[in-house]
Structure formats: structure tokens, C-alpha cells
Protein backbone atom coordinates (compact mmCIF):
# COMPACT_ATOMS: atom_id res chain seq x y z
CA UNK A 1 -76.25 -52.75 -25.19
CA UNK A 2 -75.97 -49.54 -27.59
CA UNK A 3 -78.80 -49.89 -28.78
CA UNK A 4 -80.61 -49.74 -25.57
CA UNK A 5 -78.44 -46.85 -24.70
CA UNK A 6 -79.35 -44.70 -27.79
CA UNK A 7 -82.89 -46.06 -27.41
CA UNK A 8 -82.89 -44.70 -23.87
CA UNK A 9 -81.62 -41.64 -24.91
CA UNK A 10 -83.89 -40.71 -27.05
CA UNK A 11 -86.20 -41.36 -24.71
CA UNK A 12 -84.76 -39.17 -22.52
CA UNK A 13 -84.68 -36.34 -25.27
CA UNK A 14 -87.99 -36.84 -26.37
CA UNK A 15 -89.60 -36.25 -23.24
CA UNK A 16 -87.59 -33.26 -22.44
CA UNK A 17 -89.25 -31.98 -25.20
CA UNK A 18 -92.52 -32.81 -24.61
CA UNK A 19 -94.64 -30.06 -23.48
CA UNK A 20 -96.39 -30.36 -20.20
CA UNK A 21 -99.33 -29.06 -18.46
CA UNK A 22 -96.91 -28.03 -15.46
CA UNK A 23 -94.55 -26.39 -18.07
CA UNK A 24 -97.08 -23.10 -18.46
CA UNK A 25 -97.52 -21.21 -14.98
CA UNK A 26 -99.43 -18.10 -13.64
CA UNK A 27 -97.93 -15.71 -11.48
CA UNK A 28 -100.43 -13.01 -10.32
CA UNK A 29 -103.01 -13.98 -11.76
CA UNK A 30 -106.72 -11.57 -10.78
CA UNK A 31 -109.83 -11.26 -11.99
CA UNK A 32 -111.36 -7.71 -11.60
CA UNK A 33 -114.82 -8.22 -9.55
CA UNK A 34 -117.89 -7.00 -11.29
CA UNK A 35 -118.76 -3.44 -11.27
CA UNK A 36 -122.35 -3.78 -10.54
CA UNK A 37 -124.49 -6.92 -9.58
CA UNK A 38 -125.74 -6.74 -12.79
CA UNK A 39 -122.52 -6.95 -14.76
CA UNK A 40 -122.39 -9.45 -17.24
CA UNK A 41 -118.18 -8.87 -18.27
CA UNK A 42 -114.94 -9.12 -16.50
CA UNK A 43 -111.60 -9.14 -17.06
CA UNK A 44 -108.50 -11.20 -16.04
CA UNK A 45 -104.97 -10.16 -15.88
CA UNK A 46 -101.25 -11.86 -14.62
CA UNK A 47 -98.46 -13.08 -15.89
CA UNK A 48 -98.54 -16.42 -17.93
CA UNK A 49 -94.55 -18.36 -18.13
CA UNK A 50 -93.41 -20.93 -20.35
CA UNK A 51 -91.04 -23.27 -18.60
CA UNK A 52 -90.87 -25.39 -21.27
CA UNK A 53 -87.99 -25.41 -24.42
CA UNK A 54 -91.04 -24.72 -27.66
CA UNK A 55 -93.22 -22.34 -28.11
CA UNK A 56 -96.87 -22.29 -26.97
CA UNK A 57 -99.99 -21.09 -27.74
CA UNK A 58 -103.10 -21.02 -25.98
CA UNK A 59 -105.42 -21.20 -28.38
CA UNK A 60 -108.99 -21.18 -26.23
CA UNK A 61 -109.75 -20.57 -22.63
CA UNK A 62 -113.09 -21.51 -20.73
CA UNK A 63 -114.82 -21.08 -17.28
CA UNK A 64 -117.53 -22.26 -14.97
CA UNK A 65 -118.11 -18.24 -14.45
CA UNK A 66 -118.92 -17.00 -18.23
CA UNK A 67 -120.17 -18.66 -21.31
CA UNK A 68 -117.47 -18.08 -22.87
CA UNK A 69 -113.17 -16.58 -22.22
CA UNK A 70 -112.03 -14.70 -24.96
CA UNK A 71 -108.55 -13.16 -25.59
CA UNK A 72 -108.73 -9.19 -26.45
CA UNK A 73 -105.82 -6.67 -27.56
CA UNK A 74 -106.16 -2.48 -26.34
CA UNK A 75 -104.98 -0.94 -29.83
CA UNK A 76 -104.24 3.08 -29.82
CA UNK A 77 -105.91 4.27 -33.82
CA UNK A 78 -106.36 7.89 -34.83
CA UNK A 79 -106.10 8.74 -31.72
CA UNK A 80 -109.08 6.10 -30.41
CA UNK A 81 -108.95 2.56 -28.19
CA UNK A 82 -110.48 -0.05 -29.68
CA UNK A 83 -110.55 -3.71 -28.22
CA UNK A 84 -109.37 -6.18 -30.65
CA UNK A 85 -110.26 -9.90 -30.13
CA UNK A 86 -107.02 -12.33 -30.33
CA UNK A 87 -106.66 -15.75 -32.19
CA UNK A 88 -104.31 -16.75 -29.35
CA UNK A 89 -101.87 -15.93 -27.11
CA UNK A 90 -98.07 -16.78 -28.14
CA UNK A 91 -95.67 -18.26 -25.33
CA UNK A 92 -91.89 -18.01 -26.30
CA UNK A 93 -90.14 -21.14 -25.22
CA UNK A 94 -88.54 -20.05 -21.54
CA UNK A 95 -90.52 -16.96 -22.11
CA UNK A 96 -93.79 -15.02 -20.82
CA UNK A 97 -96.80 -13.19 -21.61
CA UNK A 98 -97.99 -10.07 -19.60
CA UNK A 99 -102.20 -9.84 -19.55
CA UNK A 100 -102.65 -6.00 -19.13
CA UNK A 101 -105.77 -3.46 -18.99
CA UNK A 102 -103.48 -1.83 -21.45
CA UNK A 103 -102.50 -4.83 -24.01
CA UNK A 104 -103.41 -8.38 -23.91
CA UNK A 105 -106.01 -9.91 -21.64
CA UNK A 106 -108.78 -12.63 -20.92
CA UNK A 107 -112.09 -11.41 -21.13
CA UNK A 108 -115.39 -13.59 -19.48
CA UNK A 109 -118.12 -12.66 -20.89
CA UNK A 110 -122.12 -13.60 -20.17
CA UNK A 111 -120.52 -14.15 -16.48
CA UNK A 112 -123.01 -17.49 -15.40
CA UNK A 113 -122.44 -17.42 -11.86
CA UNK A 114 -121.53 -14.18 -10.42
CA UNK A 115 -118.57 -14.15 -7.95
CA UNK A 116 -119.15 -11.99 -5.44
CA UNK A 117 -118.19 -14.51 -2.85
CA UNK A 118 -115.52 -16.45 -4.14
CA UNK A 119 -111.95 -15.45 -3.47
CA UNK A 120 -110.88 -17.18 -7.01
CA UNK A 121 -112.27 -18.63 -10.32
CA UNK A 122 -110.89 -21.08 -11.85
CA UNK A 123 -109.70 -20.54 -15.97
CA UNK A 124 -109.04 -23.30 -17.95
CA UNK A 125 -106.51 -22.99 -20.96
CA UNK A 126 -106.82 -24.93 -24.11
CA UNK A 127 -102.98 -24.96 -25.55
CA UNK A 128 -101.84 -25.98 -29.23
CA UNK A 129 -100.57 -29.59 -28.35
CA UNK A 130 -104.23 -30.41 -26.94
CA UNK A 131 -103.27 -30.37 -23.25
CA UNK A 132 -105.73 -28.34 -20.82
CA UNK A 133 -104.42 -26.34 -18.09
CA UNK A 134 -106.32 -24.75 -15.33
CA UNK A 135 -105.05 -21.89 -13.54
CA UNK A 136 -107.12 -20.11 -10.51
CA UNK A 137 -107.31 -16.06 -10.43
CA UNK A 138 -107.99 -14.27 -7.10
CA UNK A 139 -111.02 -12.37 -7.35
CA UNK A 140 -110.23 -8.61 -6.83
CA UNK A 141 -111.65 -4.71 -5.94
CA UNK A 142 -110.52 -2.88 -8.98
CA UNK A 143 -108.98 -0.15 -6.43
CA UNK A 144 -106.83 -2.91 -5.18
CA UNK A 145 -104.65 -2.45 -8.12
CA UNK A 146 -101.17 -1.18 -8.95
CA UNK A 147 -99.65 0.82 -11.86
CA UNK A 148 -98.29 -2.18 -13.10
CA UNK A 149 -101.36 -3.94 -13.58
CA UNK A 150 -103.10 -1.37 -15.18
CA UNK A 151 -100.26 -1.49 -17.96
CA UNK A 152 -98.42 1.84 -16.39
CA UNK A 153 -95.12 2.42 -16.87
């Protein structure tokens, strides 16, 4: 009987460990619409939690919209801006990650299907455990923004 008590415990403890798909959420989550018809680049911007109790990465992104999602840093040097692309995006356990015009932020590039009617498009993250999360961004105006989206303080 202890044994199947200690058994079930770890159980238990194991899978409260375990990393799920439900553990990493997006809270305002947009996509700013394309500039032109022609536009071939947009970006995507929200909040990204970690519910769970580890660390996460993301470590790739895709959509039906672009060829490919790639994850870009603004950096301030001598004075210029320069977009950096990013490995990954880091997830402290309980934690979040702000995706800013002014710091870290998804970029779809060589847009395949251009969204001018859709009220959301659909990301899909690739995280470090090998789980695949999809998380759906409302398609916005870029004059619907606020200061805190544009990475104002």
C-alpha cells in the first residue's frame, strides 16, 4: 500500500511539472495590418505568460500568412536602431514576455496570403519541450494603437 502511495505521488509530482500546451497564454495579442497591398512584412505584438513552474522557450514560430515568423530585438547603437534577429524567446516559470515595436517581437515575413479580411491569424509556437502551441492575433489599423504597445512609457 506505500508503495502505491509514493508511486502515486510521484505521479502526481511529475505531472505538475510537466509543461503543457495550455500552460503558455496570450493576452493581447495583434498583428499590425499591412501598410500597402503590396506589403510583404508585418509585425505581431502582446503579451506571452507562463503558467507553468520551468522555464520556456519558444524556440520557432510559423504561419499560414508568411513563409516564415521570425523573432527580432529594437537595439539603440551609436545613437542608431537596428533590428536584431532572436534565437528565442525566454519564458520565466510563472513569468511573461512583453512583444513591443520597441523590444522584442514576431516578425512574418514573405506574407503568403494577405489579410486584409480576416479579423485574426493564427501563429503557431514551436517551444523547447517539442509541444506546439497556436495562439490567434487580431488583425489591426496601426492607428488603433496605444502608448503601451508601441513600447511607451
Amino acid at each position: 500500500m506505500n508503495i502505491y502511495l509514493c508511486l502515486q505521488a510521484s505521479l502526481l509530482l511529475f505531472l505538475s511539472n510537466t509543461l503543457q500546451a495550455a500552460d503558455i497564454q496570450l493576452n493581447e495579442g495583434w498583428v499590425s495590418a499591412p501598410l500597402t497591398k503590396s506589403a510583404s512584412t508585418v509585425a505581431a505584438f502582446g503579451v506571452i505568460a507562463n503558467l507553468s513552474q520551468q522555464e520556456v522557450s519558444i524556440v520557432g514560430a510559423s504561419s499560414d500568412y508568411a513563409e516564415k515568423v521570425q523573432f527580432h530585438r529594437i537595439e539603440h547603437i551609436e545613437g542608431l536602431v537596428k533590428m536584431v534577429l532572436v534565437p528565442s524567446i525566454q519564458i520565466p516559470s510563472k513569468g511573461q514576455v512583453s512583444l513591443t515595436a520597441d523590444g522584442v517581437h514576431l516578425m512574418l515575413m514573405g506574407l503568403q496570403k494577405m489579410p486584409w479580411k480576416e479579423d485574426f491569424i493564427s501563429i503557431q509556437f514551436d517551444l523547447n519541450n517539442g509541444d506546439e502551441v497556436t495562439h490567434h492575433y487580431e488583425l489591426r489599423d496601426r492607428n488603433q494603437t496605444t502608448g503601451k504597445e508601441r513600447g511607451d512609457h
